[in-house]
C-alpha atoms as a PDB file:
ATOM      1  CA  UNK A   1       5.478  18.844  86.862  1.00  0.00           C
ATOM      2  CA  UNK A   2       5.698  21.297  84.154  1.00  0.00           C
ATOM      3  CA  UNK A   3       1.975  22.239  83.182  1.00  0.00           C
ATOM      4  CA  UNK A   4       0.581  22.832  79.947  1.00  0.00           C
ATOM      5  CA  UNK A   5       0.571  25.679  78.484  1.00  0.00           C
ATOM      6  CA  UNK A   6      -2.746  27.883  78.595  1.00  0.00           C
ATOM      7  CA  UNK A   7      -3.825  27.989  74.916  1.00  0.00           C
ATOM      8  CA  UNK A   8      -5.714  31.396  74.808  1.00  0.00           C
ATOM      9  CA  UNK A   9      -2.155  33.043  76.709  1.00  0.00           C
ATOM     10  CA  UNK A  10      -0.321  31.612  74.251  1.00  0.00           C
ATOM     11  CA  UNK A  11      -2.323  32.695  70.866  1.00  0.00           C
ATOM     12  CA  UNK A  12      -2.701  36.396  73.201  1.00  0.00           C
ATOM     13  CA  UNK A  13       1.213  36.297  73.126  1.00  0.00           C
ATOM     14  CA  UNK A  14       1.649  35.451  69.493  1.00  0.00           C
ATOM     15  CA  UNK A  15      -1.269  38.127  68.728  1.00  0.00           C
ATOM     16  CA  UNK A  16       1.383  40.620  70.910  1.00  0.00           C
ATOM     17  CA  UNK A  17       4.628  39.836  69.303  1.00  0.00           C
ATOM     18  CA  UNK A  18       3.200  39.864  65.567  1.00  0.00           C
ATOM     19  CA  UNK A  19       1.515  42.817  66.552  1.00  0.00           C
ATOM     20  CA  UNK A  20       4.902  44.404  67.462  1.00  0.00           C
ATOM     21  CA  UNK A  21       6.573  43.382  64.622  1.00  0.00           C
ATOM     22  CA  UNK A  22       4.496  44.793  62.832  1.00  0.00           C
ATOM     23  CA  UNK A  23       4.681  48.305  64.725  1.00  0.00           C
ATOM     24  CA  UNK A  24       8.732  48.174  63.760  1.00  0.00           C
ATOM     25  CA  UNK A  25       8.158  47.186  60.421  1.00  0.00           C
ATOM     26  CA  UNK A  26       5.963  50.120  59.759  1.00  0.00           C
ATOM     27  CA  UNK A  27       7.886  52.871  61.403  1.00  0.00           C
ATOM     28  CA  UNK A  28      10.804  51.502  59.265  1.00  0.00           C
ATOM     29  CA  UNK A  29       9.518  51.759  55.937  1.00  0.00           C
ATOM     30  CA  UNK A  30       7.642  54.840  56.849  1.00  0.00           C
ATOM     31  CA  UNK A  31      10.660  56.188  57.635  1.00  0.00           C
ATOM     32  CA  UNK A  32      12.625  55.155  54.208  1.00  0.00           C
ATOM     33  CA  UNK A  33       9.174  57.456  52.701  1.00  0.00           C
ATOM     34  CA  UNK A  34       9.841  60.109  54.236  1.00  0.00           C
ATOM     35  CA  UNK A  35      13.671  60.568  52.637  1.00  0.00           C
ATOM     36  CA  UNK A  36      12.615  59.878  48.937  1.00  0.00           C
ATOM     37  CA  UNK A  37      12.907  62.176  47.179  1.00  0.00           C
ATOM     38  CA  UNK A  38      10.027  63.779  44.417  1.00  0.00           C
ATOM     39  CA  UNK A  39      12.408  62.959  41.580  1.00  0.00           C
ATOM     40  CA  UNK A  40      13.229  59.755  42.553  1.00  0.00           C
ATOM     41  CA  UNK A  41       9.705  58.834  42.922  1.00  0.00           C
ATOM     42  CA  UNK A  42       8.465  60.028  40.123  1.00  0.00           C
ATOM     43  CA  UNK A  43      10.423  57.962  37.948  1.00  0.00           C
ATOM     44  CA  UNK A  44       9.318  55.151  40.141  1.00  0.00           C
ATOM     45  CA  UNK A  45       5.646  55.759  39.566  1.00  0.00           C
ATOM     46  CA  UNK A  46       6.469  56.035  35.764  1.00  0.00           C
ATOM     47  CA  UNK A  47       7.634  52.268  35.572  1.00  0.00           C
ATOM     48  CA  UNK A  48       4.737  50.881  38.267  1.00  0.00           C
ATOM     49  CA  UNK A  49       2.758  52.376  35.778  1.00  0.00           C
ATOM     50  CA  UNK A  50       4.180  50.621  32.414  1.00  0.00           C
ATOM     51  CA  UNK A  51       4.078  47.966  35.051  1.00  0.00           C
ATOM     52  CA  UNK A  52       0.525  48.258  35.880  1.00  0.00           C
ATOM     53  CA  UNK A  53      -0.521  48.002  32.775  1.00  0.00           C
ATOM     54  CA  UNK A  54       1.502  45.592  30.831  1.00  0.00           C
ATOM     55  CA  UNK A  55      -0.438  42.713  33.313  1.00  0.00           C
ATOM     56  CA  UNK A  56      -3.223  40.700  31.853  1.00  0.00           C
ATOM     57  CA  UNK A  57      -5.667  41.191  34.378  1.00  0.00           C
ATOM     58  CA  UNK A  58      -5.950  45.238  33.189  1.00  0.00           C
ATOM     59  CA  UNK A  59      -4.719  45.133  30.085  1.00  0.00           C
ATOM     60  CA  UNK A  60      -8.232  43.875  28.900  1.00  0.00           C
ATOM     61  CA  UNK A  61     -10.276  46.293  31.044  1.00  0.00           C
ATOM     62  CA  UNK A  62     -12.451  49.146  29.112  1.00  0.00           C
ATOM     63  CA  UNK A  63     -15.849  49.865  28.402  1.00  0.00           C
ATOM     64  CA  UNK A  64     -18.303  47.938  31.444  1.00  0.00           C
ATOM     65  CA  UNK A  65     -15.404  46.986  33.443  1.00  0.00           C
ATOM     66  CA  UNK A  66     -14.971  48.802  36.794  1.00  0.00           C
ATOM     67  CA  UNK A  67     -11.310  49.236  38.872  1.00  0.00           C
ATOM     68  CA  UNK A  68     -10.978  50.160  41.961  1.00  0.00           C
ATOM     69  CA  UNK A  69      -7.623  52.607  43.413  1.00  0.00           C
ATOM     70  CA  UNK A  70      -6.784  55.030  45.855  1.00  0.00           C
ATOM     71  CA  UNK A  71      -5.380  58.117  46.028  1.00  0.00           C
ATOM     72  CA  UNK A  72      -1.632  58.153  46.948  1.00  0.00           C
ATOM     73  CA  UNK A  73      -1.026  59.936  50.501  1.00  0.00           C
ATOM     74  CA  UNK A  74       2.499  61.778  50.300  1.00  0.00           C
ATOM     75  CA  UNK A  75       5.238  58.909  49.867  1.00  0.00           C
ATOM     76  CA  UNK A  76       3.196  56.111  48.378  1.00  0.00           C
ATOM     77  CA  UNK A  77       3.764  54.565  45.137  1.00  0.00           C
ATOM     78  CA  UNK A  78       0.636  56.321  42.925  1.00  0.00           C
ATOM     79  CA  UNK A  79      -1.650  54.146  41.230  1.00  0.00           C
ATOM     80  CA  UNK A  80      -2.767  57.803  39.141  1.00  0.00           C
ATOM     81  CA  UNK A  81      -0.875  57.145  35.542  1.00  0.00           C
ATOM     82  CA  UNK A  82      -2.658  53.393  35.223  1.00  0.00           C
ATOM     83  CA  UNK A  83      -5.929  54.545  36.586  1.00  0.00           C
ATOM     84  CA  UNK A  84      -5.546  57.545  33.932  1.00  0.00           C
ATOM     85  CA  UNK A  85      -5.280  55.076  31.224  1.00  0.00           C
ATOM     86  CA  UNK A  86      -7.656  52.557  32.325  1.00  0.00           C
ATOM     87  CA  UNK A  87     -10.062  55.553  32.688  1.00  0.00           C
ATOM     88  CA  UNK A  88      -9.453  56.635  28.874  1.00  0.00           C
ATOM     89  CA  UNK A  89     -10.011  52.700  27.991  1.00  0.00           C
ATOM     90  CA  UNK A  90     -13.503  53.301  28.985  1.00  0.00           C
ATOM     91  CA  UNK A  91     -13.157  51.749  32.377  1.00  0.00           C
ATOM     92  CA  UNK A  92     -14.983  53.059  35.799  1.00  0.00           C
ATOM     93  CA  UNK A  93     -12.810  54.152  38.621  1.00  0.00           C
ATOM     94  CA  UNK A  94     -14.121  53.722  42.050  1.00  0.00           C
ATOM     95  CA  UNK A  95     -11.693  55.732  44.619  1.00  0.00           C
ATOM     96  CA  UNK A  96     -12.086  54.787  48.583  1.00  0.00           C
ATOM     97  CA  UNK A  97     -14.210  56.622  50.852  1.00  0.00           C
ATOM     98  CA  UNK A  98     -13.060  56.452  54.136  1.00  0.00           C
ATOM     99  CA  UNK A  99     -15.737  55.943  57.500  1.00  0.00           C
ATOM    100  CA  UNK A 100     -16.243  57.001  60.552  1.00  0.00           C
ATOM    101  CA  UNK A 101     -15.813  53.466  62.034  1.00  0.00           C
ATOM    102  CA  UNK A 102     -12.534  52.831  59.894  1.00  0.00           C
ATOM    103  CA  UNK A 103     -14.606  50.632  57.003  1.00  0.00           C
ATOM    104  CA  UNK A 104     -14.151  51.577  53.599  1.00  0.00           C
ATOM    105  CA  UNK A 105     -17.243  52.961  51.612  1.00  0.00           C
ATOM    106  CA  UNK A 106     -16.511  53.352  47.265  1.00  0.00           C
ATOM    107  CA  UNK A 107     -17.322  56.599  44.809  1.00  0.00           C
ATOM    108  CA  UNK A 108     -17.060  57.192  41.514  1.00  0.00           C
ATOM    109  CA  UNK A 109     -13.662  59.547  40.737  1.00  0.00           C
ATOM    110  CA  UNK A 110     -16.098  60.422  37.238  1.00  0.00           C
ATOM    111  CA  UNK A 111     -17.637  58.570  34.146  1.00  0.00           C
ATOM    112  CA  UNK A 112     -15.716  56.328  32.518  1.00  0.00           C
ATOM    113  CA  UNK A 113     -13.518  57.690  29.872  1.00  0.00           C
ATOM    114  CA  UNK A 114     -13.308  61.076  31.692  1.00  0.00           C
ATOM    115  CA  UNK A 115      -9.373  62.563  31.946  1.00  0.00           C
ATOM    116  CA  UNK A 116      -8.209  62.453  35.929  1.00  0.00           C
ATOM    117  CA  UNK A 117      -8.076  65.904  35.597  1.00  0.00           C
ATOM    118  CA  UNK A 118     -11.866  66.269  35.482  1.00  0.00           C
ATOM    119  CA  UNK A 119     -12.228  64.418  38.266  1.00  0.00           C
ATOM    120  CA  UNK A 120     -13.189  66.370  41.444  1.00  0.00           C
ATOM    121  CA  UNK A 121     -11.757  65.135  44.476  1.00  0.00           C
ATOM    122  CA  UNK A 122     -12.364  66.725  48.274  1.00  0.00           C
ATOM    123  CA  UNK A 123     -10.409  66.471  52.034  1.00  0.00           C
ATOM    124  CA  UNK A 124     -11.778  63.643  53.962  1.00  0.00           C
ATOM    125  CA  UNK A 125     -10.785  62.261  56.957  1.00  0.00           C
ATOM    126  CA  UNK A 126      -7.030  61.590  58.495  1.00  0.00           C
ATOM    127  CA  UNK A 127      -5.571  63.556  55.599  1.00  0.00           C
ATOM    128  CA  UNK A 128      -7.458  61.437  53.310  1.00  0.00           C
ATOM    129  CA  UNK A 129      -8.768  62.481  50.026  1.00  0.00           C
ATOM    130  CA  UNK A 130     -12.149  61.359  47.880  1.00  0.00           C
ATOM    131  CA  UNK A 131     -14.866  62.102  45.208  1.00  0.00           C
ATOM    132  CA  UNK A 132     -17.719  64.293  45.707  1.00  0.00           C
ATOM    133  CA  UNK A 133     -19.833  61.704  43.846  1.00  0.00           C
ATOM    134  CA  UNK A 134     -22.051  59.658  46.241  1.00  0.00           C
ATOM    135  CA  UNK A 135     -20.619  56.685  47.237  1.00  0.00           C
ATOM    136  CA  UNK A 136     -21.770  53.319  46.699  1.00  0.00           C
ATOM    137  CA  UNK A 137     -21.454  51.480  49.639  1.00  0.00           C
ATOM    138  CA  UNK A 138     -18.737  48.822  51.146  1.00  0.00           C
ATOM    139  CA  UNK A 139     -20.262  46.394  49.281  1.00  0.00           C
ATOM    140  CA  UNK A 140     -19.538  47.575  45.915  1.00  0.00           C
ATOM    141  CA  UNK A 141     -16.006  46.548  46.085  1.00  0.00           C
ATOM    142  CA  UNK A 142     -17.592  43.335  45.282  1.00  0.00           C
ATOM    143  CA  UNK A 143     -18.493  44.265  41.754  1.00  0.00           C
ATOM    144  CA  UNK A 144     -15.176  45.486  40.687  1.00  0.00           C
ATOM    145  CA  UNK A 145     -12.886  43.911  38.103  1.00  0.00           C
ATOM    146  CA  UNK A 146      -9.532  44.408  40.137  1.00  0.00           C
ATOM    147  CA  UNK A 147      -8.348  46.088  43.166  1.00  0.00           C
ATOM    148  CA  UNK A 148      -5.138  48.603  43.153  1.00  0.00           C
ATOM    149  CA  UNK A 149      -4.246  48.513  47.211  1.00  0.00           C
ATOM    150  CA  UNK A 150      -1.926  50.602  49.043  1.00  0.00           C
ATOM    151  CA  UNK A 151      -0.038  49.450  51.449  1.00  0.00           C
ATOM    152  CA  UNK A 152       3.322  49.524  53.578  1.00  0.00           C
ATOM    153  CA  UNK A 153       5.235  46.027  52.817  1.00  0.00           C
ATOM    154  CA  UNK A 154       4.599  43.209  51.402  1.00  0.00           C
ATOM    155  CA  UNK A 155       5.988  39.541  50.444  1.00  0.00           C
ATOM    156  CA  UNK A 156       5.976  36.634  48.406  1.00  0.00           C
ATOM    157  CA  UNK A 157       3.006  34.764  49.944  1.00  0.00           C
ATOM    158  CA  UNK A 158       0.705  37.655  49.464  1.00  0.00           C
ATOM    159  CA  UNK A 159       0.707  39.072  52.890  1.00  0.00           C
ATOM    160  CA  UNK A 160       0.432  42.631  52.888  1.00  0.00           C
ATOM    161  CA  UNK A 161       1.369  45.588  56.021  1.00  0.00           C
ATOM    162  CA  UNK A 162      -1.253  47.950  55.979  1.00  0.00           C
ATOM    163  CA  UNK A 163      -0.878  51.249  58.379  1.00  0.00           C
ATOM    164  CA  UNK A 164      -2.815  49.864  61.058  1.00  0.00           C
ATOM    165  CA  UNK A 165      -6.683  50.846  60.757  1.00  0.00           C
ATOM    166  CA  UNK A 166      -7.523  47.568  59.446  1.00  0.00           C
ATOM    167  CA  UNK A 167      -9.768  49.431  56.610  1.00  0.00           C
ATOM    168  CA  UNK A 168      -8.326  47.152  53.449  1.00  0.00           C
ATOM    169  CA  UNK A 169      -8.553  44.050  55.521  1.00  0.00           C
ATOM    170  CA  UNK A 170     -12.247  44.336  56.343  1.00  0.00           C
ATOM    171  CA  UNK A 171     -12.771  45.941  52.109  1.00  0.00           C
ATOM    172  CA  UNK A 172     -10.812  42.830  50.971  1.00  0.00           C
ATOM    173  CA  UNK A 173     -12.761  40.035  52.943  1.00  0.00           C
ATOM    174  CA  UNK A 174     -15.861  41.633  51.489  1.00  0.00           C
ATOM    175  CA  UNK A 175     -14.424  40.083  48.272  1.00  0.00           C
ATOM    176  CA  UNK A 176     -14.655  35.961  48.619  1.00  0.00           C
ATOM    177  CA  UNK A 177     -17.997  36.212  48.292  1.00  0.00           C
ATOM    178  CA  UNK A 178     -18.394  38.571  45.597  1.00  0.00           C
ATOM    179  CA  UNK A 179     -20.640  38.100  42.625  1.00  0.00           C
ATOM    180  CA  UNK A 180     -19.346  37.014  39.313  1.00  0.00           C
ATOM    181  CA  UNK A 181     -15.877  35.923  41.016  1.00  0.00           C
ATOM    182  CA  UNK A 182     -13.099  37.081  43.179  1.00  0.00           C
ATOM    183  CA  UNK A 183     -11.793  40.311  41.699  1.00  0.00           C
ATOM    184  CA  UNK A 184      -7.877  40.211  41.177  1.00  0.00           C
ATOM    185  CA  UNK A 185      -5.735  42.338  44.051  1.00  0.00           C
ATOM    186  CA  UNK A 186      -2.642  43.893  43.413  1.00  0.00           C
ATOM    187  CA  UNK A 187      -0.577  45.604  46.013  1.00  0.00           C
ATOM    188  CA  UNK A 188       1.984  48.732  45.500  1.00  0.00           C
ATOM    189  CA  UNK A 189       4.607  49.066  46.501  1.00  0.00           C
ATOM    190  CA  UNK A 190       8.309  50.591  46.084  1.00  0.00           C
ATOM    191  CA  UNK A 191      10.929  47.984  45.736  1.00  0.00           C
ATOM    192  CA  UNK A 192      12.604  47.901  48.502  1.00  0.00           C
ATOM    193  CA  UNK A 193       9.116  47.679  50.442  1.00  0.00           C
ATOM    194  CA  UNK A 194       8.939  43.609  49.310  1.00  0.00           C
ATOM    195  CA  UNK A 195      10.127  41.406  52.156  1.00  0.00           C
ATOM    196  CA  UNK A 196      10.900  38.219  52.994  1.00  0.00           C
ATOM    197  CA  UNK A 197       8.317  37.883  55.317  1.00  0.00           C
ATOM    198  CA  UNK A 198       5.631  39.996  56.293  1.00  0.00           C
ATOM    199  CA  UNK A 199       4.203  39.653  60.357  1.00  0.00           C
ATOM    200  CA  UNK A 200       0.485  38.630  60.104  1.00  0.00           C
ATOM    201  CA  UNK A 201      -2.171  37.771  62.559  1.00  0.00           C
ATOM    202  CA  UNK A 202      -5.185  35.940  61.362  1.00  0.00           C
ATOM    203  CA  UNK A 203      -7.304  38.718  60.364  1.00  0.00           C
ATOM    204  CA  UNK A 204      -5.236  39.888  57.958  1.00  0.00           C
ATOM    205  CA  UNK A 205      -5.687  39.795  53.859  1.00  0.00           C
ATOM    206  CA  UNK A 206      -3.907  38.404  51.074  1.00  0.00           C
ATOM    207  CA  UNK A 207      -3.669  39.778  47.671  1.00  0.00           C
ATOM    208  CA  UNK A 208      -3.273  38.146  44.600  1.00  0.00           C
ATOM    209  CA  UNK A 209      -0.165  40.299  43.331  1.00  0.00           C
ATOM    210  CA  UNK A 210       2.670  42.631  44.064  1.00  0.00           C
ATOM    211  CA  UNK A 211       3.598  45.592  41.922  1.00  0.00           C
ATOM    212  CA  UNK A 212       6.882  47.246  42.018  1.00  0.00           C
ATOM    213  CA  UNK A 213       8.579  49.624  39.422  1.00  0.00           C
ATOM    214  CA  UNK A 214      10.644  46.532  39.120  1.00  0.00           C
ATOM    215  CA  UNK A 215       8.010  43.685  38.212  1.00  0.00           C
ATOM    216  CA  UNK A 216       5.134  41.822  39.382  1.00  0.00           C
ATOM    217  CA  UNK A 217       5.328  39.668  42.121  1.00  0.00           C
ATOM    218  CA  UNK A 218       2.855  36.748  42.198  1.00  0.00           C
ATOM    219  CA  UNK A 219       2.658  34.138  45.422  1.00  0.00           C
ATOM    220  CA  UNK A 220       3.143  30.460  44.125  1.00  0.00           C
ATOM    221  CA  UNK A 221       0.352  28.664  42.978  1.00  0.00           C
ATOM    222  CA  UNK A 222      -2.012  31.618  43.992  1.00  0.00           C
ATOM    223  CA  UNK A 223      -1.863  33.644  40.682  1.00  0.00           C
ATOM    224  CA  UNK A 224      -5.461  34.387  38.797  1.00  0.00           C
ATOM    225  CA  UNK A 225      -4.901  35.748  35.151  1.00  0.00           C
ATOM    226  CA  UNK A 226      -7.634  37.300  33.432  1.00  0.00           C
ATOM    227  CA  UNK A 227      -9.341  39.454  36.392  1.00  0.00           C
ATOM    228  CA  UNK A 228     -12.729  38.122  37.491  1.00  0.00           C
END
């Protein structure tokens, strides 16, 4: 008699091959990074950008509105020209601040309206970089408008391949219960970094949207125009 099979082996195996997958899916596109070329992405960031900011849920964004970005580390698509020009709309830009214990804590990059190039930005921790404003606290990603977040792959559900810490996924859960409404997501990415299937364990976030320098990707039936 063949016996059943142990349920908490089984999800513990599924946990271990997604997990893997994962691993191999990272050290690919990592890879594919590290032979871009400046030029090449440069001209990339330039349409993300147009990109960026041709979609409805930032084209409306100025004065009392608040985004949140990053800041690119080398070989990710740069979220810098839209923040830029969100940031002369009048909008805030919150940039991550990133804990001791992995979590994700949010600062001011300056006042809104002020140039990038004001903004004064300092090393931080695994070759991170953030503001020297004082940060707000997790929880502020909660009050935001829309969230630009990095990432490694992504596909047409919404499921997104971070690098591993699991610092997005516990920023982006903070955001079902935010007040006034779910903030809109968008993840960036190059291209050739959309797949047709991304591994994903059950911890892991959706977002609402992928960006490319080739479009906007949005999962069926899970689209939310018009931010918050």
């Amino acid at each position: 008699m063949n016996p059943e099979p142990n349920a908490s082996a089984t999800a513990s195996g599924s946990a271990t091959a997604s997990g893997s997958a994962k691993q191999r899916m990272r050290r690919e596109v990592l890879d594919r990074r590290r032979h871009r070329t400046p030029a090449a992405a440069a001209v990339a960031d330039r349409s993300l950008t147009d990109v960026l900011l041709a979609a409805p849920e930032l084209a409306g964004l100025g004065p009392g509105t608040t985004v949140a970005g990053y800041v690119p580390l080398p070989g990710e698509p740069s979220p810098s020209g839209a923040l830029a020009e969100l940031s002369a709309a009048g909008a805030q830009v919150l940039l991550p601040v990133l804990l001791p214990s992995g979590d994700l804590d949010w600062a001011p990059a300056g006042p809104g309206g002020s140039a990038p190039g004001s903004w004064v930005l300092t090393a931080a921790r695994s070759g991170t970089s953030r503001p020297v404003s004082a940060p707000r606290g997790p929880a502020a990603i909660g009050g935001v408008d829309a969230v630009l977040v990095p990432g490694v792959a992504g596909d047409s559900g919404g499921r997104r391949l971070g690098r591993g810490g699991g610092s997005y996924d516990r920023a982006l859960s903070r955001l079902d219960s935010a007040v006034g409404g779910r903030p809109w997501t968008c993840l960036l990415l190059w291209p050739d970094e959309v797949v047709a299937r991304v591994p994903a364990e059950a911890h892991d976030r959706c977002v609402d949207a992928l960006a490319t320098a080739a479009g906007i990707t949005r999962p069926a039936g899970g689209a939310r125009v018009g931010g918050r």
